[in-house]
N, C-alpha and C. Protein backbone atom coordinates (compact mmCIF):
# COMPACT_ATOMS: atom_id res chain seq x y z
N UNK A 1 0.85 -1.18 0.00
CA UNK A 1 0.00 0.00 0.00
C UNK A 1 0.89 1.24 0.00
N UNK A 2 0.80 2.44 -1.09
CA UNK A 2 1.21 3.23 -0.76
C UNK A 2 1.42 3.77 0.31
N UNK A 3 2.02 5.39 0.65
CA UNK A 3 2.09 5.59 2.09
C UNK A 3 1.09 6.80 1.44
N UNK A 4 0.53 7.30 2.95
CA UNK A 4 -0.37 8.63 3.20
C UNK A 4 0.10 9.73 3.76
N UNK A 5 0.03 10.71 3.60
CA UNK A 5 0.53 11.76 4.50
C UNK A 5 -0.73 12.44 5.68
N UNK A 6 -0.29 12.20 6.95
CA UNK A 6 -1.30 12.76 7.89
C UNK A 6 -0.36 14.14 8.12
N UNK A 7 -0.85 15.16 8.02
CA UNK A 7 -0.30 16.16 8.55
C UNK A 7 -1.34 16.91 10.07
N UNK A 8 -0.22 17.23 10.76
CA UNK A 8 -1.11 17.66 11.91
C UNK A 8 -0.09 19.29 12.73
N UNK A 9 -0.32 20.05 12.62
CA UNK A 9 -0.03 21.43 13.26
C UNK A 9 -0.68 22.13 14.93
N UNK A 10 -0.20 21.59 15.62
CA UNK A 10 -0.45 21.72 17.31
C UNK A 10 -0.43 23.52 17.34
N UNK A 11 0.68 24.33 16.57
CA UNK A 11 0.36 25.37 16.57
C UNK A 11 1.29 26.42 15.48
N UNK A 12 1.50 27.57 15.10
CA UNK A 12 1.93 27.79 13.82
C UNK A 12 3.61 27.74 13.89
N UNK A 13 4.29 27.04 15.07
CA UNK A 13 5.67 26.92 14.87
C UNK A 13 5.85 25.47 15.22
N UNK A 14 4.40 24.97 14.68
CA UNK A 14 4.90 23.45 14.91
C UNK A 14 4.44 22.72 14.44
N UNK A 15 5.06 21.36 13.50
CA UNK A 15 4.73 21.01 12.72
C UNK A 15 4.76 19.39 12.42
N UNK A 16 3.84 18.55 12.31
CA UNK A 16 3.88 17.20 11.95
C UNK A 16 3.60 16.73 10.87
N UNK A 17 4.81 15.88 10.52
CA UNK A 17 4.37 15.25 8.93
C UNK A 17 4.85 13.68 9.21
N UNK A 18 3.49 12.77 9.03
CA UNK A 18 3.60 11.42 8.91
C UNK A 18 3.44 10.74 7.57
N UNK A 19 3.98 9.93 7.58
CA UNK A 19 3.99 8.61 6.47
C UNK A 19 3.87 7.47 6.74
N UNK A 20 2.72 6.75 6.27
CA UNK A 20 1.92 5.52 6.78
C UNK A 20 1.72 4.80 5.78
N UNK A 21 1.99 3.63 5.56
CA UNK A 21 1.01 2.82 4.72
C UNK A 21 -0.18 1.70 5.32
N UNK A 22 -0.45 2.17 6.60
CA UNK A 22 -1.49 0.97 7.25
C UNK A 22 -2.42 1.61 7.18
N UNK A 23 -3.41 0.79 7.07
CA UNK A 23 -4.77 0.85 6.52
C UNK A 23 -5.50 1.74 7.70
N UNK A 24 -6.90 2.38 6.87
CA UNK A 24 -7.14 3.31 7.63
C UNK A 24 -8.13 3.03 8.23
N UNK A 25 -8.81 1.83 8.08
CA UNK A 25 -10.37 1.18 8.60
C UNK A 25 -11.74 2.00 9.08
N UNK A 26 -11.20 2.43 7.92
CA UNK A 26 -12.89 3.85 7.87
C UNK A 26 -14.08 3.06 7.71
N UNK A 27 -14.47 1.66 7.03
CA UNK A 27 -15.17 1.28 6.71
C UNK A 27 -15.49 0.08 7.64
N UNK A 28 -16.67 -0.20 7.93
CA UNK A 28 -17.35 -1.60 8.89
C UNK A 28 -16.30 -2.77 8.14
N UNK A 29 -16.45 -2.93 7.37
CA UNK A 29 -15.75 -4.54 7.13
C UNK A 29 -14.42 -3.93 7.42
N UNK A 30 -13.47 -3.03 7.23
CA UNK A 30 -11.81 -3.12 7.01
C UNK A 30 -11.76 -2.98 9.03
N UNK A 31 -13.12 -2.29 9.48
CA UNK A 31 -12.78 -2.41 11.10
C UNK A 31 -12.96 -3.85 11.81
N UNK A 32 -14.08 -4.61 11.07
CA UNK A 32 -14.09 -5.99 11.33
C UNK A 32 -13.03 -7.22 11.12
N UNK A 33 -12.43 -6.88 10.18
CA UNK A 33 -11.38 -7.56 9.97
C UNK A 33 -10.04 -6.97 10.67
N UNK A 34 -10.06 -5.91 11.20
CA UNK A 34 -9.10 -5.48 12.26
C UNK A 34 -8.94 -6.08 13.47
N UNK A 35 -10.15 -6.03 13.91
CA UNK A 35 -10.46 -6.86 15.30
C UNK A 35 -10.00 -8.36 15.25
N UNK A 36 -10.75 -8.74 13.74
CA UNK A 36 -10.54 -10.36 13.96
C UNK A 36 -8.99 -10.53 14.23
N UNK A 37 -8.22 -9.30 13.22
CA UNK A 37 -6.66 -10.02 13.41
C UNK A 37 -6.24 -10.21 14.60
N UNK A 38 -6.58 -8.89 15.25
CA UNK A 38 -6.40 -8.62 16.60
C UNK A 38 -6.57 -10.02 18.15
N UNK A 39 -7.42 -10.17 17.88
CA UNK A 39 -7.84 -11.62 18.22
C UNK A 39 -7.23 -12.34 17.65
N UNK A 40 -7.19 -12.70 16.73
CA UNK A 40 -6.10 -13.88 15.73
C UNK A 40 -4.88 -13.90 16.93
N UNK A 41 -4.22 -12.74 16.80
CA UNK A 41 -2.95 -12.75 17.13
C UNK A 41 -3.50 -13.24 18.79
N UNK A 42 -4.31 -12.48 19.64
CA UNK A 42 -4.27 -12.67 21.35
C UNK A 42 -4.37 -14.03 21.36
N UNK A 43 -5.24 -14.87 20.26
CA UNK A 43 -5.36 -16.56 20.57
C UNK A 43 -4.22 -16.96 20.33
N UNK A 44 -3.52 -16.63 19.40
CA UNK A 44 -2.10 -17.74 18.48
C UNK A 44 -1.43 -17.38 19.93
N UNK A 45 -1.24 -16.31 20.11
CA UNK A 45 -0.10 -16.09 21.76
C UNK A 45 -0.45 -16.91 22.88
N UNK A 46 -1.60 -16.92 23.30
CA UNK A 46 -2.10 -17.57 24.56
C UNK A 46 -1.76 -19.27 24.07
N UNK A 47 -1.93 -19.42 22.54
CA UNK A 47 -1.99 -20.81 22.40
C UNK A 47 0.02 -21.69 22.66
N UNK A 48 0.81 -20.48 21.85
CA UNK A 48 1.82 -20.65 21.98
C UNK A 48 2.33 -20.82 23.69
N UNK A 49 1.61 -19.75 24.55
CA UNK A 49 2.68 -20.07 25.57
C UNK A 49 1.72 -21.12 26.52
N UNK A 50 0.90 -21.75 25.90
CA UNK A 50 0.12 -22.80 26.91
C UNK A 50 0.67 -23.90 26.32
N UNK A 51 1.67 -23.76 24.81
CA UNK A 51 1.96 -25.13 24.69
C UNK A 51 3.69 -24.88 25.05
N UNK A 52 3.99 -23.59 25.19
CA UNK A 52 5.47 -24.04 25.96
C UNK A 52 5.16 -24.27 27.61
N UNK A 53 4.51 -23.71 28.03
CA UNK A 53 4.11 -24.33 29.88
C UNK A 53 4.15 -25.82 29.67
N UNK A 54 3.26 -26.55 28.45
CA UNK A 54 3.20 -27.62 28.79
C UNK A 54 4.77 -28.97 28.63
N UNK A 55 5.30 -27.82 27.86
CA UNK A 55 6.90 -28.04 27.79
C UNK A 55 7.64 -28.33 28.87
N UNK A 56 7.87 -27.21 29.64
CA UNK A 56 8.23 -27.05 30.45
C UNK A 56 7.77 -27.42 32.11
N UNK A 57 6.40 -28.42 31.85
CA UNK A 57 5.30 -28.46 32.90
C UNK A 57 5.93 -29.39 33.94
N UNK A 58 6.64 -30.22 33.68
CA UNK A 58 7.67 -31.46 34.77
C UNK A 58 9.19 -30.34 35.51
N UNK A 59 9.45 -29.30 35.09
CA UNK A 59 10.32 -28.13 35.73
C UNK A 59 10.20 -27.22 36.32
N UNK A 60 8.76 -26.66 36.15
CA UNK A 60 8.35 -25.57 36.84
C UNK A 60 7.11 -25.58 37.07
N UNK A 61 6.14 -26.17 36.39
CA UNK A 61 4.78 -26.49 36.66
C UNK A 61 4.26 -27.75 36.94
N UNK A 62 4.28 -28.31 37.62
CA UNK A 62 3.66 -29.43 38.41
C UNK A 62 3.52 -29.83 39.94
N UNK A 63 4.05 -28.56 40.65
CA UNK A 63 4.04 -28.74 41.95
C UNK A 63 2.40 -28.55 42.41
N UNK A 64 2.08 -29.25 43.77
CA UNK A 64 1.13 -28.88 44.17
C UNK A 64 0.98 -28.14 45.42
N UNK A 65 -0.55 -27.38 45.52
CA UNK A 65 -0.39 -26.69 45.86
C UNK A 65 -0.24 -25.15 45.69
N UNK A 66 -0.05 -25.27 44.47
CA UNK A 66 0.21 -23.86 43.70
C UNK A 66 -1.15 -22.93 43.09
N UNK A 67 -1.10 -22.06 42.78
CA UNK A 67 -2.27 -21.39 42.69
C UNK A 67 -3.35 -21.94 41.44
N UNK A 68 -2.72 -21.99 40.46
CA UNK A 68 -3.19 -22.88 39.03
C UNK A 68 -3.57 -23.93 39.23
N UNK A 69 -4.29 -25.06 39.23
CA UNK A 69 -4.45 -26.25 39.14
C UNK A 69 -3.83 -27.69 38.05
N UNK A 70 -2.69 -27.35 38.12
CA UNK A 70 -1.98 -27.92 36.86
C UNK A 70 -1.87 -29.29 36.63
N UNK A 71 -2.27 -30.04 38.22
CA UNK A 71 -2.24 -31.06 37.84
C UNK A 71 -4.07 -31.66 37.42
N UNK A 72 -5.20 -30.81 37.36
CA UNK A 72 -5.96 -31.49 36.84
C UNK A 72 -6.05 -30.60 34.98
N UNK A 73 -5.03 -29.79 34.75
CA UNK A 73 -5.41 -29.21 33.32
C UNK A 73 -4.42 -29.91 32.83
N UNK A 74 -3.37 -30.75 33.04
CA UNK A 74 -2.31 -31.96 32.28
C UNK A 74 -3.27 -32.91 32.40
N UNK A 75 -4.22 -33.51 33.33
CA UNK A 75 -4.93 -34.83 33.41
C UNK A 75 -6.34 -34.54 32.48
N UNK A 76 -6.80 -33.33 31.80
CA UNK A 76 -7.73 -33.23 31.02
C UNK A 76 -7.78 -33.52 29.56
N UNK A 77 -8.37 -33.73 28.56
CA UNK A 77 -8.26 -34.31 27.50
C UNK A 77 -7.88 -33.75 26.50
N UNK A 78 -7.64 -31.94 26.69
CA UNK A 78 -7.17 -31.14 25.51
C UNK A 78 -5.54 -30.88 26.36
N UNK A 79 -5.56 -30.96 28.03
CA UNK A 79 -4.06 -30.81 28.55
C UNK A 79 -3.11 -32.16 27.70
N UNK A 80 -3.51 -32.69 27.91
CA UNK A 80 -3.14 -34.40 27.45
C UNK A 80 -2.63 -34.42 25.92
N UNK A 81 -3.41 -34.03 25.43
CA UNK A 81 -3.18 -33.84 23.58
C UNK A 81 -1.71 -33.05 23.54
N UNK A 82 -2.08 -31.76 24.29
CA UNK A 82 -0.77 -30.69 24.51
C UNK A 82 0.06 -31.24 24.73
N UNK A 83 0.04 -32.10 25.77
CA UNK A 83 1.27 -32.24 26.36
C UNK A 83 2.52 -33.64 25.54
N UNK A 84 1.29 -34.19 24.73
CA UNK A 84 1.72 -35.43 23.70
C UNK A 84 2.38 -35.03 22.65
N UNK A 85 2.26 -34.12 22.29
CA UNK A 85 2.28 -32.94 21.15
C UNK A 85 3.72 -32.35 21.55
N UNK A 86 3.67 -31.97 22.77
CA UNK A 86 5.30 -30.98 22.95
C UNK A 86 6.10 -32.14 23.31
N UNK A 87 5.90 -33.06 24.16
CA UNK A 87 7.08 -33.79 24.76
C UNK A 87 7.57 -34.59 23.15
N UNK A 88 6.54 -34.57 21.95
CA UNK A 88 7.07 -35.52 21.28
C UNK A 88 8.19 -34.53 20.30
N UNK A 89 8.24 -33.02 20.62
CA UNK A 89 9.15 -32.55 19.95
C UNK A 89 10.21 -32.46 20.97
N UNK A 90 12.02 -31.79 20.06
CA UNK A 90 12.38 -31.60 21.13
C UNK A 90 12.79 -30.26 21.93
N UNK A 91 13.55 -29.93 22.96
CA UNK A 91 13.37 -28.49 23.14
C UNK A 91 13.36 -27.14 22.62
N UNK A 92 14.46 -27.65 21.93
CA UNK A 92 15.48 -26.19 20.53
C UNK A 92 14.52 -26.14 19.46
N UNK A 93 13.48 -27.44 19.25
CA UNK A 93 12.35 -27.72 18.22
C UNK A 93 11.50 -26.76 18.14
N UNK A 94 10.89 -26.74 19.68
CA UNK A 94 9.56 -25.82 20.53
C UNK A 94 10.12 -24.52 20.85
N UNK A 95 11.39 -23.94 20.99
CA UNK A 95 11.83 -22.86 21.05
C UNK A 95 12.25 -22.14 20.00
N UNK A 96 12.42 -22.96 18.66
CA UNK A 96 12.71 -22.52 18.01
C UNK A 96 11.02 -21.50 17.13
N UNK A 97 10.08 -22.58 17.11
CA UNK A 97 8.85 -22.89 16.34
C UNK A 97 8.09 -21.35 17.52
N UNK A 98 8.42 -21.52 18.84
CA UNK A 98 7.68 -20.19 19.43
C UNK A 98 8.06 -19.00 19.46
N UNK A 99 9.40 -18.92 19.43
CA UNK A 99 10.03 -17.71 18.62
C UNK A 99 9.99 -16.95 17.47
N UNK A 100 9.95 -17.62 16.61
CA UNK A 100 8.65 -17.37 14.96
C UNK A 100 7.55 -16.97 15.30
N UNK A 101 6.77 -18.14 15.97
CA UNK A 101 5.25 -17.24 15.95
C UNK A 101 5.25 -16.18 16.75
N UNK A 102 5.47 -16.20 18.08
CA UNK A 102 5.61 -14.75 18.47
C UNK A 102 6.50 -13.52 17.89
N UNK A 103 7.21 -13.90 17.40
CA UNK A 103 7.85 -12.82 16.71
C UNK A 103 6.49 -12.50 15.39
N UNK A 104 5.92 -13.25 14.84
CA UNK A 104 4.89 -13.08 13.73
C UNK A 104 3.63 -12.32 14.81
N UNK A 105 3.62 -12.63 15.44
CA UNK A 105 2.26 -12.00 16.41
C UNK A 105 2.44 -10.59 16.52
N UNK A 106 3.69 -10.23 17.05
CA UNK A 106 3.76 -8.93 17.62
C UNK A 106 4.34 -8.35 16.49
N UNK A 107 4.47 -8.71 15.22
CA UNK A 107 5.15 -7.89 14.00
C UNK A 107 4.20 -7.02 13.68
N UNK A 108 4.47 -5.80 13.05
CA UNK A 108 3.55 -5.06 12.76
C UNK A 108 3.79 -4.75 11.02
N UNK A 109 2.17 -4.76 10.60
CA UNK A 109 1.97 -5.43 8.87
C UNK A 109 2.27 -4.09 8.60
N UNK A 110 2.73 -2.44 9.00
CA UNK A 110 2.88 -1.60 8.55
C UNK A 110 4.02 -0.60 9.09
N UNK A 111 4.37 0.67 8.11
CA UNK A 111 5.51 1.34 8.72
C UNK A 111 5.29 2.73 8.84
N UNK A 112 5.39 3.23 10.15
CA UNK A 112 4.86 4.93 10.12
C UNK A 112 6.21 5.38 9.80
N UNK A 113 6.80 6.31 9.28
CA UNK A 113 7.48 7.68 9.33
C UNK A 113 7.33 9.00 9.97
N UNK A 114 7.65 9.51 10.26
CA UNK A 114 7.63 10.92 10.74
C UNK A 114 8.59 11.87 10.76
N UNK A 115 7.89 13.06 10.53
CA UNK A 115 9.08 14.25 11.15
C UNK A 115 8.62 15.51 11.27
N UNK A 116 8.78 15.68 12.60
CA UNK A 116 8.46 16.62 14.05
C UNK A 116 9.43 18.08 13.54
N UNK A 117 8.52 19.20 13.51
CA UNK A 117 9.99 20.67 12.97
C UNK A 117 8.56 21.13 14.11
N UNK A 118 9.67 22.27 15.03
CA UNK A 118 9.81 22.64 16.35
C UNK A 118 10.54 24.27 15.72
N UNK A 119 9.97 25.27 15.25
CA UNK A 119 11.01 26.67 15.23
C UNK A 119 11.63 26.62 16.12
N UNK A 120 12.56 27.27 16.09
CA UNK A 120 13.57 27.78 16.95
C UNK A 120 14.55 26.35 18.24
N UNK A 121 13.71 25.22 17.99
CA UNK A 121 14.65 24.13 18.47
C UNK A 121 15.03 23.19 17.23
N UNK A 122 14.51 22.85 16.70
CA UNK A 122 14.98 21.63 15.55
C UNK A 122 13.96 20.54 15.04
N UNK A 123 14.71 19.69 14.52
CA UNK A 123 14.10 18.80 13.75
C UNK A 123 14.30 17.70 14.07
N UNK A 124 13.27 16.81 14.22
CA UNK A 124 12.96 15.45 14.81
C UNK A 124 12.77 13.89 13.88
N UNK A 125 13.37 13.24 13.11
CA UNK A 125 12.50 12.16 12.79
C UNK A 125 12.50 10.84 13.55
N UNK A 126 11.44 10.22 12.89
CA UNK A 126 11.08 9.58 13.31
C UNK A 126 10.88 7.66 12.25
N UNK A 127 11.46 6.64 13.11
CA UNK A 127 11.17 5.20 11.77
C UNK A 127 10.14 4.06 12.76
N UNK A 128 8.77 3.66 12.70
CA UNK A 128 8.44 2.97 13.54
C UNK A 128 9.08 1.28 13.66
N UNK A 129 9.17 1.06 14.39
CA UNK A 129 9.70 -0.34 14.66
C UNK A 129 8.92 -1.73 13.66
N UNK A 130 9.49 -2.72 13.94
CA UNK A 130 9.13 -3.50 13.15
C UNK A 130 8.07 -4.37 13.89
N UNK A 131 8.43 -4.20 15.01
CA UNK A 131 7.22 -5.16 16.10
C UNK A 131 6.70 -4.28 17.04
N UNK A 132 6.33 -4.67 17.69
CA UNK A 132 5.22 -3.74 18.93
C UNK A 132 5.99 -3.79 20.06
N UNK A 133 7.36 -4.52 20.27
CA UNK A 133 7.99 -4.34 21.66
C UNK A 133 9.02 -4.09 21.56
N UNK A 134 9.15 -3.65 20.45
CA UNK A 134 10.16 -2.13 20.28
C UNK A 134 10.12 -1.01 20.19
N UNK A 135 10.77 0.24 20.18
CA UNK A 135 10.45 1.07 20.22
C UNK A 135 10.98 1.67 18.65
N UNK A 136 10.70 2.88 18.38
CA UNK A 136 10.73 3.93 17.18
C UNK A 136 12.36 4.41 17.03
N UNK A 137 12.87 4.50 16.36
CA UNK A 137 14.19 5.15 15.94
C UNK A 137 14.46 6.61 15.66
N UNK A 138 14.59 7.15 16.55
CA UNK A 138 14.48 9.04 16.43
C UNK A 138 15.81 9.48 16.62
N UNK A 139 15.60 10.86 15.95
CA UNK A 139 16.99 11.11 15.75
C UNK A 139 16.55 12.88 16.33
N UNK A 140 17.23 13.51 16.73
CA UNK A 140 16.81 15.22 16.89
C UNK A 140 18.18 15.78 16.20
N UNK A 141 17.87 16.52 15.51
CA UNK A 141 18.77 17.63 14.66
C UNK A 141 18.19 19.25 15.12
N UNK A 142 19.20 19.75 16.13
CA UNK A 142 19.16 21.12 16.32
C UNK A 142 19.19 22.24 15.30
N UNK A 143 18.52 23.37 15.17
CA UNK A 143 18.05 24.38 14.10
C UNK A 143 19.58 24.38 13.44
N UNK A 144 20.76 24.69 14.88
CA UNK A 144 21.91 25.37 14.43
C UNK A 144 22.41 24.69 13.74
N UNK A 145 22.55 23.08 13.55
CA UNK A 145 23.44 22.03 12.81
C UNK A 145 22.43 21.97 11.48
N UNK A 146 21.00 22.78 11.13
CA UNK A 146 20.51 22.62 9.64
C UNK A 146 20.85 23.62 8.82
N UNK A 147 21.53 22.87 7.85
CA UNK A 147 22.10 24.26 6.62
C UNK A 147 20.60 24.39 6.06
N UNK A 148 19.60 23.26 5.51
CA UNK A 148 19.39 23.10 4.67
C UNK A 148 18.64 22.05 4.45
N UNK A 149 17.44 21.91 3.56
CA UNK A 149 16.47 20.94 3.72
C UNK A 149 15.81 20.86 1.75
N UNK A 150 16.38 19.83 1.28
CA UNK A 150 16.20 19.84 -0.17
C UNK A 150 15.53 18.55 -0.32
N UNK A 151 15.29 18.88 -1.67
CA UNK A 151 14.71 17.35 -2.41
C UNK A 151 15.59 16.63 -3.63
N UNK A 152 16.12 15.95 -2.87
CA UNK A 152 16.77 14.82 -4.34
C UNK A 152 15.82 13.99 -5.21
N UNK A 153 17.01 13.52 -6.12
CA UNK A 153 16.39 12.18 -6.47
C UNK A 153 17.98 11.04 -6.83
N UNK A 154 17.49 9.72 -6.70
CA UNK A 154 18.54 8.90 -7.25
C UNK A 154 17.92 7.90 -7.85
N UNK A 155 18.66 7.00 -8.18
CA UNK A 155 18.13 5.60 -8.61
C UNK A 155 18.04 4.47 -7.72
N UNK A 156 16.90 3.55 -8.34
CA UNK A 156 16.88 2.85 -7.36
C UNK A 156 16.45 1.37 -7.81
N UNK A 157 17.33 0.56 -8.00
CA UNK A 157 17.20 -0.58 -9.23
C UNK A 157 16.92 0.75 -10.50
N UNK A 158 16.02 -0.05 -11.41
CA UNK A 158 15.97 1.22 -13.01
C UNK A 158 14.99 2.20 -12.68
N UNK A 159 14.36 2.66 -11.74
CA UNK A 159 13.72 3.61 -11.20
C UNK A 159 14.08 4.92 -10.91
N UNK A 160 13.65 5.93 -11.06
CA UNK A 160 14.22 7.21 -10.57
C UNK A 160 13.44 7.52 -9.09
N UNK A 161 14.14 7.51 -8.23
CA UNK A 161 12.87 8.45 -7.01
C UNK A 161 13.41 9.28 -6.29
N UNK A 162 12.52 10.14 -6.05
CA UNK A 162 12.82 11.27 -5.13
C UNK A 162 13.12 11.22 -3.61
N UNK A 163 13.62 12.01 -3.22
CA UNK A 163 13.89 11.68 -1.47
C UNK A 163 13.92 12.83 -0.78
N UNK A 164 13.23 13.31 0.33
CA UNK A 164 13.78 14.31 1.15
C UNK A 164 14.52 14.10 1.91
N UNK A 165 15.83 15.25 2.10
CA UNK A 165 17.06 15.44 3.01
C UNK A 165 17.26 16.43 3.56
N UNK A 166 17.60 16.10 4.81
CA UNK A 166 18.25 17.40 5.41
C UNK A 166 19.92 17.48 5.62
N UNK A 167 20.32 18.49 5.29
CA UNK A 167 21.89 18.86 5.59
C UNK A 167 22.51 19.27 6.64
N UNK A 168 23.02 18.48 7.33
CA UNK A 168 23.76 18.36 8.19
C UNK A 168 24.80 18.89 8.85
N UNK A 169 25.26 20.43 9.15
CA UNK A 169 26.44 20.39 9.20
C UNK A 169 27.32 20.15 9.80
N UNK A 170 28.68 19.92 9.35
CA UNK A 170 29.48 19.21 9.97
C UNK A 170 29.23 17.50 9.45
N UNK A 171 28.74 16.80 8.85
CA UNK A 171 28.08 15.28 8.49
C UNK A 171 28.43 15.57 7.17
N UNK A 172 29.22 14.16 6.32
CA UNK A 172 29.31 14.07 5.24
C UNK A 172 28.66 13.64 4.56
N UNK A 173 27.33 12.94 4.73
CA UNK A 173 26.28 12.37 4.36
C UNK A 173 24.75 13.65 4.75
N UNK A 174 24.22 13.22 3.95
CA UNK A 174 22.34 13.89 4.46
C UNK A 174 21.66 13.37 5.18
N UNK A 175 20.85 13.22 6.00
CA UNK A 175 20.07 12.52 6.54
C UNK A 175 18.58 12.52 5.95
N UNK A 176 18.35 11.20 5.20
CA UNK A 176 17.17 11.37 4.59
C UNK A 176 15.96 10.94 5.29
N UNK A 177 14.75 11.61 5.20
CA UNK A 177 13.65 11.64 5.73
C UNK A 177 12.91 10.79 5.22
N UNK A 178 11.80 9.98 5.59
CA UNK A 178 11.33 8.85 5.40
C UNK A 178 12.23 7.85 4.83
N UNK A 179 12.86 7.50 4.92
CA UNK A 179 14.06 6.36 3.99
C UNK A 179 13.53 5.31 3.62
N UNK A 180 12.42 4.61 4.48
CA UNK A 180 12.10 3.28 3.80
C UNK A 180 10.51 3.05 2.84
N UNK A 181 9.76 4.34 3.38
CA UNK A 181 8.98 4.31 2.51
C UNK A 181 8.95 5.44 1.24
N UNK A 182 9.65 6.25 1.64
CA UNK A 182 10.26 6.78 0.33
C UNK A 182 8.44 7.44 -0.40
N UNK A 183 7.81 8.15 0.01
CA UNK A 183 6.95 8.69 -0.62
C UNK A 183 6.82 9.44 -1.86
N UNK A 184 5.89 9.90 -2.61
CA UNK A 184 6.03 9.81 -3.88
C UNK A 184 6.10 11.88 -4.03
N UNK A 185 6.29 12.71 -4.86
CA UNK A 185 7.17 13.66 -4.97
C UNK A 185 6.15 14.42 -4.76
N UNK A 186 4.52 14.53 -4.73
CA UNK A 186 3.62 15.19 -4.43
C UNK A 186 3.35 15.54 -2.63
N UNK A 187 4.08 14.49 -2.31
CA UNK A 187 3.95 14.14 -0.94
C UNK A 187 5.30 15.17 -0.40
N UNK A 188 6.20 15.01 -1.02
CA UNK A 188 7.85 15.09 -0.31
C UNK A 188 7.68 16.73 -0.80
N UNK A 189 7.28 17.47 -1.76
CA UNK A 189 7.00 18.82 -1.76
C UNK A 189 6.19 19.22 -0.93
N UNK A 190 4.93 18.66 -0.51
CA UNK A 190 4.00 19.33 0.61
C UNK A 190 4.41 19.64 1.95
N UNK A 191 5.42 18.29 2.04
CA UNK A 191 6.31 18.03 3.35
C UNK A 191 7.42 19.52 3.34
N UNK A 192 8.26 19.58 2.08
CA UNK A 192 9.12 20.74 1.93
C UNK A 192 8.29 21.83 2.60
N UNK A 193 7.62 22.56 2.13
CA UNK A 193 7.14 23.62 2.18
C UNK A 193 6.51 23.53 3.43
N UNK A 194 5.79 22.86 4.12
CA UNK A 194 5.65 22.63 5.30
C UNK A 194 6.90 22.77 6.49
N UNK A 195 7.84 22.14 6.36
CA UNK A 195 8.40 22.22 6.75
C UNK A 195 9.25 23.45 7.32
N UNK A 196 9.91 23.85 5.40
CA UNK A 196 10.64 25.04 5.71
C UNK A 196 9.30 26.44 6.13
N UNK A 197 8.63 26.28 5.89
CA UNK A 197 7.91 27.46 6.40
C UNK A 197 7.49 27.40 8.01
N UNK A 198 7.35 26.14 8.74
CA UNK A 198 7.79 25.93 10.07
C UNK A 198 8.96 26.26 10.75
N UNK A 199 9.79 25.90 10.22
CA UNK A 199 11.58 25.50 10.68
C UNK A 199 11.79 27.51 10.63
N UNK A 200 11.91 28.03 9.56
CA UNK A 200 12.04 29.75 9.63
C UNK A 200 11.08 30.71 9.59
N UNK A 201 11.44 31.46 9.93
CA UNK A 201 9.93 33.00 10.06
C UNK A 201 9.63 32.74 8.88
N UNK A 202 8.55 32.83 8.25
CA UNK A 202 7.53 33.45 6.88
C UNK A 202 8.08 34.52 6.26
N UNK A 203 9.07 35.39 6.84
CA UNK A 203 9.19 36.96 6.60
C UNK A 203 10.87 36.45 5.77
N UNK A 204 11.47 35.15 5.89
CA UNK A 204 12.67 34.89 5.36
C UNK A 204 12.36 33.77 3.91
């Protein structure tokens, strides 16, 4: 999915420009099928770590006495299946196989961008993470270290595309803005002008 630009202005020396390609679920079915994933994922998790407990259920779970009742949910007929099921793999098997799916659970199917311009302090971006229990990759660039805020273009395989950068000084490289979704040149001009008319007085 392409990306979108949300723009949002808290007040006239301040300025937000996002880049999204996740869906916007304006509509009953794209919100229904949100939820379901949503659920999808809370069951696949609960299912994953009820079948590593049952892994692990002769080491740390089987005492009695304990608050859980573990020894009548191993003696029940869906504990039983579980537990036939993990002991017949082996450990590095089940650690390997729950590491995937949870890593697939908490991945996230989309990528925000951002970048935060603040007059008179600087410039902020922003890369969202790839899963949900990470955090965002931000960078702050002070007014005084920006020469300069342009629009390239390069190649990219046989493609030409555009990119916004900011100049750095003192940095032998640019620091380019959105980098991985790379928005399309209608977008990266609205962003310009937004920007630089945030970042300096109107009167320059």
């Amino acid at each position: 999915m392409p990306g979108r630009l949300i723009l949002r202005r808290p007040s006239p020396t301040t300025a937000s420009f996002t880049v999204s390609n996740a869906s916007r679920h304006t509509s009953t079915p794209a919100k229904t099928l949100f939820y379901f994933q949503v659920l999808l994922r809370a069951l696949i998790f609960v299912c994953v770590v009820c079948f590593d407990i049952a892994r692990l259920r002769r080491l740390f779970f089987s005492h009695e006495g304990s608050f859980v009742p573990w020894a009548v949910i191993w003696s029940s007929p869906l504990g039983s299946l579980v537990c036939r099921i993990a002991d017949s793999n082996s450990s590095w098997v089940v650690a390997l196989v729950s590491a995937i799916v949870i890593y697939g659970v908490f991945r996230k199917g989309y990528t925000e961008e951002s970048l935060l311009v603040i007059r008179g302090l600087g410039i902020q971006t922003s890369t969202s993470s790839l899963t949900y229990l990470s955090k965002a990759s931000t960078r702050f660039i002070p007014t005084t270290q920006i020469q300069d805020i342009v629009i390239h273009e390069a190649f990219k395989g046989f493609e030409v595309r555009f990119y916004l950068a900011i100049i750095v000084e003192g940095e032998p490289e640019v620091v380019v803005v959105f980098p991985k979704l790379l928005p399309n040149r209608a977008i990266l001009e609205e962003v310009w002008r937004g920007s630089r008319h945030c970042l300096y007085d109107s009167k320059s």
